[in-house]
PDB file of N, CA and C in Angstrom:
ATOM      1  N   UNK A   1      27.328 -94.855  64.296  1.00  0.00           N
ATOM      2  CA  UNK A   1      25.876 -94.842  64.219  1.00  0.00           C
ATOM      3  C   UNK A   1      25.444 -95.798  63.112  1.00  0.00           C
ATOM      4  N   UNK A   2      24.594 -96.628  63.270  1.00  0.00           N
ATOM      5  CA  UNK A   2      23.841 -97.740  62.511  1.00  0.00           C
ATOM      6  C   UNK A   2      23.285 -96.813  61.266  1.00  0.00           C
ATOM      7  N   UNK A   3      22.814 -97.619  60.509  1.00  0.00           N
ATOM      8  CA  UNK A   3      21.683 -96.914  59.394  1.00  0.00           C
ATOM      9  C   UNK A   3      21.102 -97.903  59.336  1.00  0.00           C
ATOM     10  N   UNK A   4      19.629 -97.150  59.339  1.00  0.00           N
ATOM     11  CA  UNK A   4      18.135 -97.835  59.675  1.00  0.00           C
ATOM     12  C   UNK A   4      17.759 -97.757  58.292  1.00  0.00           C
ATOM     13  N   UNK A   5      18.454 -96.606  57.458  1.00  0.00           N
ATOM     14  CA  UNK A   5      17.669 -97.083  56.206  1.00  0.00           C
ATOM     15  C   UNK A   5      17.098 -98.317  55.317  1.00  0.00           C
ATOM     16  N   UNK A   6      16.042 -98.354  54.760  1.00  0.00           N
ATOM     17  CA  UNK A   6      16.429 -99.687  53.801  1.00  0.00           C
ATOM     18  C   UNK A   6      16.293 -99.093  52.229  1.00  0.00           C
ATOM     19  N   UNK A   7      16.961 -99.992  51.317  1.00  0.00           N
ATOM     20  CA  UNK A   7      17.559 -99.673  50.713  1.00  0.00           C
ATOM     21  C   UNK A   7      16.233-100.237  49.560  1.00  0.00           C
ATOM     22  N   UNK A   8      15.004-100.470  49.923  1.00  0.00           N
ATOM     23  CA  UNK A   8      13.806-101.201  48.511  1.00  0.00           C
ATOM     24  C   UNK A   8      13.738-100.111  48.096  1.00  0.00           C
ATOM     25  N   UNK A   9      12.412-100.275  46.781  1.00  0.00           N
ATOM     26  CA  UNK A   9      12.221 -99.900  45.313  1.00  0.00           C
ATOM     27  C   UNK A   9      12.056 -98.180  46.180  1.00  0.00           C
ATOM     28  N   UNK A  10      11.183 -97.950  47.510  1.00  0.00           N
ATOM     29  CA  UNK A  10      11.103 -96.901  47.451  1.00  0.00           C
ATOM     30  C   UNK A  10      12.504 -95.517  47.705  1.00  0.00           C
ATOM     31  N   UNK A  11      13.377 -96.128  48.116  1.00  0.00           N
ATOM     32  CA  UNK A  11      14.413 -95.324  48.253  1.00  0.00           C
ATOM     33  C   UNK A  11      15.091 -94.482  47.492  1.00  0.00           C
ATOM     34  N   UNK A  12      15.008 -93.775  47.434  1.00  0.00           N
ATOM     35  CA  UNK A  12      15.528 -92.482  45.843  1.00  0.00           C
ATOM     36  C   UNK A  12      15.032 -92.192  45.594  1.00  0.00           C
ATOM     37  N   UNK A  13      13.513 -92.106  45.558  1.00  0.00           N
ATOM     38  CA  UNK A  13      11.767 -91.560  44.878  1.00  0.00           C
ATOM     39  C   UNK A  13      11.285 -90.570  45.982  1.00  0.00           C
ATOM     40  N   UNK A  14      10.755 -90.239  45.361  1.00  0.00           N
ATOM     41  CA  UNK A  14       9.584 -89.240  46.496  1.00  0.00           C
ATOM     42  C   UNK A  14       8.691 -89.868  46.808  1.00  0.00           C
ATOM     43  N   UNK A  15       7.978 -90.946  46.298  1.00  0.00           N
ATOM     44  CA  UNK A  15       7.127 -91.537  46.860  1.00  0.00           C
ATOM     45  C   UNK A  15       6.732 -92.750  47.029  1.00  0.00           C
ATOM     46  N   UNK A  16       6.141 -93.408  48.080  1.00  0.00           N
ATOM     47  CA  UNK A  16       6.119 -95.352  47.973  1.00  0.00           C
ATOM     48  C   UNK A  16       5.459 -95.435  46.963  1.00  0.00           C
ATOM     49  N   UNK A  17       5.728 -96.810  46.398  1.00  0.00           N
ATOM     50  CA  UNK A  17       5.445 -97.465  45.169  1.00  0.00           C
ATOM     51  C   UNK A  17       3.827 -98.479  45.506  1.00  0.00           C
ATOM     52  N   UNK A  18       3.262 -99.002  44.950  1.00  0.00           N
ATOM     53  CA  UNK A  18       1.970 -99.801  45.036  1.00  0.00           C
ATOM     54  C   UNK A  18       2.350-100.736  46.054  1.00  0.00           C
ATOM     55  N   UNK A  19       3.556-100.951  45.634  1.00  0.00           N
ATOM     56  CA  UNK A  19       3.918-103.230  46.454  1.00  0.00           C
ATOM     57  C   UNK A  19       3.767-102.252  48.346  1.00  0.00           C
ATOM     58  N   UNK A  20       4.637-101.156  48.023  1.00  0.00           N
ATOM     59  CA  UNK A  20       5.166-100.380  49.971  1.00  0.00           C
ATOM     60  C   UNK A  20       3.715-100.089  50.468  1.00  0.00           C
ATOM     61  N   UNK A  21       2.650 -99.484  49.876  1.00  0.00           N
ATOM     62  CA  UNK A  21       1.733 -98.900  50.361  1.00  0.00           C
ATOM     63  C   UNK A  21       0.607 -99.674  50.518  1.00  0.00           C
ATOM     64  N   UNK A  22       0.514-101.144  49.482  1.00  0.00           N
ATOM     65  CA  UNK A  22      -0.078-102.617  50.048  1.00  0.00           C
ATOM     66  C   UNK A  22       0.388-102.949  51.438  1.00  0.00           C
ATOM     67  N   UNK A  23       1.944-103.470  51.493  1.00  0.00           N
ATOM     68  CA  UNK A  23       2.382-103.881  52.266  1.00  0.00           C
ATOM     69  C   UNK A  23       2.081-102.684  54.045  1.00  0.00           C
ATOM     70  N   UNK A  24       2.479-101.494  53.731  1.00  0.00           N
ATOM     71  CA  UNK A  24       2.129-100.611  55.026  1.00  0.00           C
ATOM     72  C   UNK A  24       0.848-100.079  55.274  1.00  0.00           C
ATOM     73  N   UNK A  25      -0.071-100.671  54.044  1.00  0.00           N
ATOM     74  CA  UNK A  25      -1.797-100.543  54.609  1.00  0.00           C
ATOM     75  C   UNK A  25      -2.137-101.694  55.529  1.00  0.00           C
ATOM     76  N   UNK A  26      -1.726-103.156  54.806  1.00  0.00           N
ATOM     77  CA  UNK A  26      -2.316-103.937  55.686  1.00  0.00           C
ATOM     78  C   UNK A  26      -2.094-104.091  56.847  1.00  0.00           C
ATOM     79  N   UNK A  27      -0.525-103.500  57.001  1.00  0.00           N
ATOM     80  CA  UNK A  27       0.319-103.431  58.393  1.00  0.00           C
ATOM     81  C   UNK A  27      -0.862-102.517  59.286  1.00  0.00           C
ATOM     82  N   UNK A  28      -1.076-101.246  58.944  1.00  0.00           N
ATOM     83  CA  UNK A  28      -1.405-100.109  59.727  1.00  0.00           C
ATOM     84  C   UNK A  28      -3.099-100.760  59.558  1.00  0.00           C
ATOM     85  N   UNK A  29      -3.837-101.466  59.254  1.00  0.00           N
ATOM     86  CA  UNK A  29      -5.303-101.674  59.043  1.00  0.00           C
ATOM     87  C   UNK A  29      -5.440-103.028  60.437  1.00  0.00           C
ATOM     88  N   UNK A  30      -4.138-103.846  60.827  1.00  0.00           N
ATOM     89  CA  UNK A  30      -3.727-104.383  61.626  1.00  0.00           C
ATOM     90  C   UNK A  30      -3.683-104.227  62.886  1.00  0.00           C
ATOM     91  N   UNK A  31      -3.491-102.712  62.789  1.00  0.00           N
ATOM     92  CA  UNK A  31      -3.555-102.376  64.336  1.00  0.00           C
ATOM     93  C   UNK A  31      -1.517-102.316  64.353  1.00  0.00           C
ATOM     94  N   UNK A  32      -0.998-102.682  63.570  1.00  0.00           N
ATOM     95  CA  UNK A  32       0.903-102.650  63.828  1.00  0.00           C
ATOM     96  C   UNK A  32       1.049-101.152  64.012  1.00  0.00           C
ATOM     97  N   UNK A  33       1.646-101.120  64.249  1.00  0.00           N
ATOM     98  CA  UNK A  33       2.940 -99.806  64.082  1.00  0.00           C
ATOM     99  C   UNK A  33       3.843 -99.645  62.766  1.00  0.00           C
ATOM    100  N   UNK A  34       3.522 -98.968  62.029  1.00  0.00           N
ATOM    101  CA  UNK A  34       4.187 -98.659  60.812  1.00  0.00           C
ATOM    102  C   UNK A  34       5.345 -97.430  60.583  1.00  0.00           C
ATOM    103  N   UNK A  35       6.510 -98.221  60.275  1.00  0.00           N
ATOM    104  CA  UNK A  35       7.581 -97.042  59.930  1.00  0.00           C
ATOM    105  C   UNK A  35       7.811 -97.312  58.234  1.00  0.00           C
ATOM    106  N   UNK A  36       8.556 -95.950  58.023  1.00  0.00           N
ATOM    107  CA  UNK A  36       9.435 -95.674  56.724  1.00  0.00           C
ATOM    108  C   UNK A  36      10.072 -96.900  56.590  1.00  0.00           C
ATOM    109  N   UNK A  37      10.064 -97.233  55.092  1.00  0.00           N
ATOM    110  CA  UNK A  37      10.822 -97.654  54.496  1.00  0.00           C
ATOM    111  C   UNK A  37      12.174 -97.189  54.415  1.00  0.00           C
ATOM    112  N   UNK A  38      12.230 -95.748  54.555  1.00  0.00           N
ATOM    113  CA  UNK A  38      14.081 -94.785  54.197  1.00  0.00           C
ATOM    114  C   UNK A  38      14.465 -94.856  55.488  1.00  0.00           C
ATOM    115  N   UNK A  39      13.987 -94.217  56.596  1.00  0.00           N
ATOM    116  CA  UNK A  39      14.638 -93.994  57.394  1.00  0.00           C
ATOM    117  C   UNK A  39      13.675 -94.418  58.980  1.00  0.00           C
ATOM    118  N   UNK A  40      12.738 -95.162  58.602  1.00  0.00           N
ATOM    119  CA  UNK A  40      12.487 -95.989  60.134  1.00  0.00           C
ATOM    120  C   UNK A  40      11.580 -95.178  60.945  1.00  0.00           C
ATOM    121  N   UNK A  41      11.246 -93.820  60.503  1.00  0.00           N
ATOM    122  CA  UNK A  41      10.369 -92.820  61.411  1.00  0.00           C
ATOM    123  C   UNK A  41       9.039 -93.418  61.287  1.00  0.00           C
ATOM    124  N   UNK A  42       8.044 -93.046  62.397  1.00  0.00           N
ATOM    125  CA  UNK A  42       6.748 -93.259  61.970  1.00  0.00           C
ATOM    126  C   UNK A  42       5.550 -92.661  60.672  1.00  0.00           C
ATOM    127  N   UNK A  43       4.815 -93.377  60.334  1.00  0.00           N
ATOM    128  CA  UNK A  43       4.378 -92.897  59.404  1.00  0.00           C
ATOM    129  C   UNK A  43       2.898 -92.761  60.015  1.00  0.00           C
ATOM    130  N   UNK A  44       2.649 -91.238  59.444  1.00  0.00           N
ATOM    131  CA  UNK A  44       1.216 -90.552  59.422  1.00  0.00           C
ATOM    132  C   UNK A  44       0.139 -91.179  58.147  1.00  0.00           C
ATOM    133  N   UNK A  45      -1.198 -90.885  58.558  1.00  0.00           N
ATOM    134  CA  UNK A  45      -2.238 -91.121  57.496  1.00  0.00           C
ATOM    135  C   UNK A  45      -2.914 -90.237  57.527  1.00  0.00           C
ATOM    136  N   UNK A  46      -2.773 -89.178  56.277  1.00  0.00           N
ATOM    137  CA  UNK A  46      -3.764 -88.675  55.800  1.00  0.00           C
ATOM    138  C   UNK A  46      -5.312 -88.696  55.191  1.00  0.00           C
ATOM    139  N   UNK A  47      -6.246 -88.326  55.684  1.00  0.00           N
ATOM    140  CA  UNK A  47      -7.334 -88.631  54.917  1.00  0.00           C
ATOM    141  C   UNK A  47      -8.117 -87.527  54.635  1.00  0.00           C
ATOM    142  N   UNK A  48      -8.490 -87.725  53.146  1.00  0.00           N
ATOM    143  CA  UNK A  48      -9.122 -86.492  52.400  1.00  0.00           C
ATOM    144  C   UNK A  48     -10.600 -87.241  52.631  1.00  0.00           C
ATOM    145  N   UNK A  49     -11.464 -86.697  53.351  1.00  0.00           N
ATOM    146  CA  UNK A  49     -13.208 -87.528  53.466  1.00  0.00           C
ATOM    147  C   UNK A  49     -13.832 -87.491  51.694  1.00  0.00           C
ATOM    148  N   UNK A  50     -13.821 -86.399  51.656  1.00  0.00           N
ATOM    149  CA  UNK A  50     -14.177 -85.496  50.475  1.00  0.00           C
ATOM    150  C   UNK A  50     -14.352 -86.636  49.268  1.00  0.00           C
ATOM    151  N   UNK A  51     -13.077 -86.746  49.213  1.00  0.00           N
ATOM    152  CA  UNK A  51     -12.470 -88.036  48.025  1.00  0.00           C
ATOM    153  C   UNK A  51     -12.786 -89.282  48.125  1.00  0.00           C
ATOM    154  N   UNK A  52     -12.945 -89.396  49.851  1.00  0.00           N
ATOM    155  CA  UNK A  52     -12.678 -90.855  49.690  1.00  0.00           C
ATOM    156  C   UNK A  52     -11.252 -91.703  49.958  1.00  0.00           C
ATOM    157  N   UNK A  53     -10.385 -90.853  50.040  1.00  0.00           N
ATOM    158  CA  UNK A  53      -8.806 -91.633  49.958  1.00  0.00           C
ATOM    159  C   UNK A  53      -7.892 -91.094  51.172  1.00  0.00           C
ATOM    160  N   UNK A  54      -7.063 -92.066  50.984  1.00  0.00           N
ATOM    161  CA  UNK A  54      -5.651 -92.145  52.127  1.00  0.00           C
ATOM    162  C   UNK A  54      -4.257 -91.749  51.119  1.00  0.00           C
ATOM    163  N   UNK A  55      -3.559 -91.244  52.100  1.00  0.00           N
ATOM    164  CA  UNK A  55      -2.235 -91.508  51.760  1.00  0.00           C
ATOM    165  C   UNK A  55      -1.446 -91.390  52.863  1.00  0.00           C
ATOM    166  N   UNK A  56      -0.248 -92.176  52.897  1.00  0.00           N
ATOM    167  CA  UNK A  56       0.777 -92.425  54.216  1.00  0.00           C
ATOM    168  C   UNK A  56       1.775 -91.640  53.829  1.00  0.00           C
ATOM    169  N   UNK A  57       2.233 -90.859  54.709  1.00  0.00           N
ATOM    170  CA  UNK A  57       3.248 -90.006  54.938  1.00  0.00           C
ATOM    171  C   UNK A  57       4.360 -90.003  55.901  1.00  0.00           C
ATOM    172  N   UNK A  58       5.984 -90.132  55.919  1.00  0.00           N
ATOM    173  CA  UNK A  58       6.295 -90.208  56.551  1.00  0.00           C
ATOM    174  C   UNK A  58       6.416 -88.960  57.592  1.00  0.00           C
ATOM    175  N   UNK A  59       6.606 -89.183  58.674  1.00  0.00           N
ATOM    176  CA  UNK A  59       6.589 -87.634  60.046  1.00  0.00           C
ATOM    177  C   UNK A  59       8.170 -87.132  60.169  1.00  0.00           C
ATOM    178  N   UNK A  60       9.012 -87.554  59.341  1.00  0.00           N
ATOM    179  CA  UNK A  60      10.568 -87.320  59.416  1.00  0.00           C
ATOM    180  C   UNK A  60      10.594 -86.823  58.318  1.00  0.00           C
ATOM    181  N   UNK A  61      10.974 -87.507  57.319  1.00  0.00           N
ATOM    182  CA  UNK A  61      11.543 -87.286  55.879  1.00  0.00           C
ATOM    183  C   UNK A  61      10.391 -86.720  55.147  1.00  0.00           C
ATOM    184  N   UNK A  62       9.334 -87.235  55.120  1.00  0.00           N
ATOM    185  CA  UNK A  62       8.280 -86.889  53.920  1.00  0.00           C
ATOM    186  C   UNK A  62       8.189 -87.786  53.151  1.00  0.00           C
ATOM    187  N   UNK A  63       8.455 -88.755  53.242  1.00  0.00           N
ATOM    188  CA  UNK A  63       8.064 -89.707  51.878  1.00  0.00           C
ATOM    189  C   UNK A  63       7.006 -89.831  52.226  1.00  0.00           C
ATOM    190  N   UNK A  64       6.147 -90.196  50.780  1.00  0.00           N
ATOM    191  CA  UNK A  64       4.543 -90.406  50.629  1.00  0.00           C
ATOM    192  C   UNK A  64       4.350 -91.477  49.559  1.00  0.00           C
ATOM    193  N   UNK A  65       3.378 -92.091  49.984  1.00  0.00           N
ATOM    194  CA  UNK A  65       2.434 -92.545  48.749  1.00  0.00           C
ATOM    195  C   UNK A  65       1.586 -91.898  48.386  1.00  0.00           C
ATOM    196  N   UNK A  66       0.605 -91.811  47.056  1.00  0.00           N
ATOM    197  CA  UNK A  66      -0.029 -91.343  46.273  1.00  0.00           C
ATOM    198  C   UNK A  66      -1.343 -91.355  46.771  1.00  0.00           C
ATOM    199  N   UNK A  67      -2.049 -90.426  46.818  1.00  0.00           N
ATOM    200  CA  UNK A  67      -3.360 -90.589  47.351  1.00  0.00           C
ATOM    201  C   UNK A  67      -4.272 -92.293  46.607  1.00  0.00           C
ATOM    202  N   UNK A  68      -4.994 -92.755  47.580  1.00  0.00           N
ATOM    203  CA  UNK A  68      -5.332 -93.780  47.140  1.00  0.00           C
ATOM    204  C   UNK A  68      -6.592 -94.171  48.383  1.00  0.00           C
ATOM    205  N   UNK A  69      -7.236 -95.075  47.280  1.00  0.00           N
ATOM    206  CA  UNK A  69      -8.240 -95.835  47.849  1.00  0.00           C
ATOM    207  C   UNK A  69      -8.405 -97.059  48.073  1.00  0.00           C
ATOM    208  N   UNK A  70      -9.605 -97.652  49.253  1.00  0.00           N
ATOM    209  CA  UNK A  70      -9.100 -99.068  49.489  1.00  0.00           C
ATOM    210  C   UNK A  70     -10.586 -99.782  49.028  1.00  0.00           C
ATOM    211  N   UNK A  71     -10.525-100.780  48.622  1.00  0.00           N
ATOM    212  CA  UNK A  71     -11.806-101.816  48.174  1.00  0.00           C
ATOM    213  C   UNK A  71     -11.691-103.464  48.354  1.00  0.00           C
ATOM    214  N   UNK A  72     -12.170-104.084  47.362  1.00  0.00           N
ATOM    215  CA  UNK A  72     -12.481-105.633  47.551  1.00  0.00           C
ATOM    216  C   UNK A  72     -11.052-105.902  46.849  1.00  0.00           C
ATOM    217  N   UNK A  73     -10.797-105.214  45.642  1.00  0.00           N
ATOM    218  CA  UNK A  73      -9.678-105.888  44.365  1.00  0.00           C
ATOM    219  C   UNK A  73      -8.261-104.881  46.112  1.00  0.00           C
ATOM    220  N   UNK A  74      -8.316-104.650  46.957  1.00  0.00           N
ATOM    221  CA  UNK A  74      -7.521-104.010  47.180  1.00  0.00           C
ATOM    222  C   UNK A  74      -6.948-102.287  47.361  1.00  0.00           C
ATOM    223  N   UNK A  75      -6.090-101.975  47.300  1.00  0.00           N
ATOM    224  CA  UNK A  75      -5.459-100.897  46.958  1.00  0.00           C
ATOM    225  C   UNK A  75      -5.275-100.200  45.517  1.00  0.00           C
ATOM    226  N   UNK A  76      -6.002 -99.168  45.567  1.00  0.00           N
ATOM    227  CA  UNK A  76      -6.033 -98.405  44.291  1.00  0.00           C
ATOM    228  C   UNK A  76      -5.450 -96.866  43.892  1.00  0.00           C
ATOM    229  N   UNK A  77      -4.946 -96.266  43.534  1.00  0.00           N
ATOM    230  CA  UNK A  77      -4.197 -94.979  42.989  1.00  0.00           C
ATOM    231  C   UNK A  77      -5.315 -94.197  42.724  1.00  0.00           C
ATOM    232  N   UNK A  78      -5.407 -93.146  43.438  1.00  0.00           N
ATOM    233  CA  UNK A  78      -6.052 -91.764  42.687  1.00  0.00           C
ATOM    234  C   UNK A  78      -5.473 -91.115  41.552  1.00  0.00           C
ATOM    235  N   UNK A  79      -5.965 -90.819  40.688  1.00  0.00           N
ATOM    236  CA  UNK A  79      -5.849 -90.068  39.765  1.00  0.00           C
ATOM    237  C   UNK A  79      -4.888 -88.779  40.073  1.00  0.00           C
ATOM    238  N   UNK A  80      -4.203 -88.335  40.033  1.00  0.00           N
ATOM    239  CA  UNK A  80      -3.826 -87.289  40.249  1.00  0.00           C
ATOM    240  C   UNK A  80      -4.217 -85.918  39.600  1.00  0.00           C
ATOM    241  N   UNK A  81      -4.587 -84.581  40.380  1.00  0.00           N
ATOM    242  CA  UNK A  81      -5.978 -83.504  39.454  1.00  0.00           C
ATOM    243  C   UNK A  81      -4.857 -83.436  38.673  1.00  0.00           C
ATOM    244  N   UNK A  82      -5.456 -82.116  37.742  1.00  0.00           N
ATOM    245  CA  UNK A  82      -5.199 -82.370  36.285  1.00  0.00           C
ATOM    246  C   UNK A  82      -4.459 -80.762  37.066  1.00  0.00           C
ATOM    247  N   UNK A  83      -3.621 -80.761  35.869  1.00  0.00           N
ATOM    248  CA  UNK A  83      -2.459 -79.438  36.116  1.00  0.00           C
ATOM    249  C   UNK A  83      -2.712 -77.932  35.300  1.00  0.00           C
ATOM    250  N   UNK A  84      -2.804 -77.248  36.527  1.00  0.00           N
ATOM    251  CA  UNK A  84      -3.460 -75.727  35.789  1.00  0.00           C
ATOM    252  C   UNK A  84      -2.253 -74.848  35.010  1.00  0.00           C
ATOM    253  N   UNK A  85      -2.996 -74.461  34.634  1.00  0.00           N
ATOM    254  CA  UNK A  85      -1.504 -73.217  33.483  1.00  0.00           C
ATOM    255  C   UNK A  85      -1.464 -72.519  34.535  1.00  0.00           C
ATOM    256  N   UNK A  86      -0.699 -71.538  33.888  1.00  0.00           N
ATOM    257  CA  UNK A  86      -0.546 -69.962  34.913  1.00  0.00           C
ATOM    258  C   UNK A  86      -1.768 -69.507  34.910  1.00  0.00           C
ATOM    259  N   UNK A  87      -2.727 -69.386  34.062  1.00  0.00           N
ATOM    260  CA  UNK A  87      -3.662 -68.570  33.493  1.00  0.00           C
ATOM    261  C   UNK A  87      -4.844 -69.395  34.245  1.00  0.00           C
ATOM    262  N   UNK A  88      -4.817 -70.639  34.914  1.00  0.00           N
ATOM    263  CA  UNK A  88      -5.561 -70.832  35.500  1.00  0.00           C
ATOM    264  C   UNK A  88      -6.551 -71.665  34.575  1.00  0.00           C
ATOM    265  N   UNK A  89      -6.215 -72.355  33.750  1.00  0.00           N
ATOM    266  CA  UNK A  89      -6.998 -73.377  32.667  1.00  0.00           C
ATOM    267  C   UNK A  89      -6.467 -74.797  32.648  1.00  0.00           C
ATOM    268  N   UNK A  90      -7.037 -75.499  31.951  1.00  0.00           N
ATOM    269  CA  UNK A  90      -6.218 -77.089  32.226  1.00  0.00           C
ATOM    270  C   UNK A  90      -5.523 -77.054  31.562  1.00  0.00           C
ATOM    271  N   UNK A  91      -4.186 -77.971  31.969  1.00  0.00           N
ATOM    272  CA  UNK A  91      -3.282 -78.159  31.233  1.00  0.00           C
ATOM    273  C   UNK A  91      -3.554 -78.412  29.873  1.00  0.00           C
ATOM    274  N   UNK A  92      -2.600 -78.537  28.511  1.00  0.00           N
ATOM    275  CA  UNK A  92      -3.174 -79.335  27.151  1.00  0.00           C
ATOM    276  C   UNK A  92      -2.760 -80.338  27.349  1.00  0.00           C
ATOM    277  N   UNK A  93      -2.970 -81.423  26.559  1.00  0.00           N
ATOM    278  CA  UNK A  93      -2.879 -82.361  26.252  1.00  0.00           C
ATOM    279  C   UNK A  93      -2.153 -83.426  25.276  1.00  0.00           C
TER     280      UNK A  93
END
């Protein structure tokens, strides 16, 4: 059996990096067909309306990019929310 994997920056991470999620926006904004970087499956797009943002997910493995938004300068990173205690307060700082 072949391996479809590829072996770029995103492989070993949990999630695509800025250069993968440039490169598989403009693909998928194209009208292409977009697979994983790891393992070649198709990739889903999530969209939160709410926010404003996307993120690509793979439908096999799970790899993801980071929620993000799209504009003139490009592709941009959401913030990620801020992390609650147990107690249900914001994290410190």
């Amino acid at each position: 059996m072949s391996d479809t994997r590829n072996t770029d920056s995103s492989s070993g991470s949990g999630s695509l990096s800025h250069a993968d999620v440039t490169q598989l926006w403009a693909k998928f904004r194209a009208g292409e067909t977009v697979h994983c970087p790891r393992d070649a499956h198709g990739i889903a797009l999530a969209v939160d309306g709410a926010a404003k943002a996307y993120r690509l997910v793979c439908t096999k493995c799970g790899l993801a990019s980071p929620w993000f938004s799209t504009g003139p300068s490009g592709v941009v990173f959401k913030s990620p929310p801020a992390t609650l205690n147990p107690n249900g307060n914001a994290a410190d700082e």
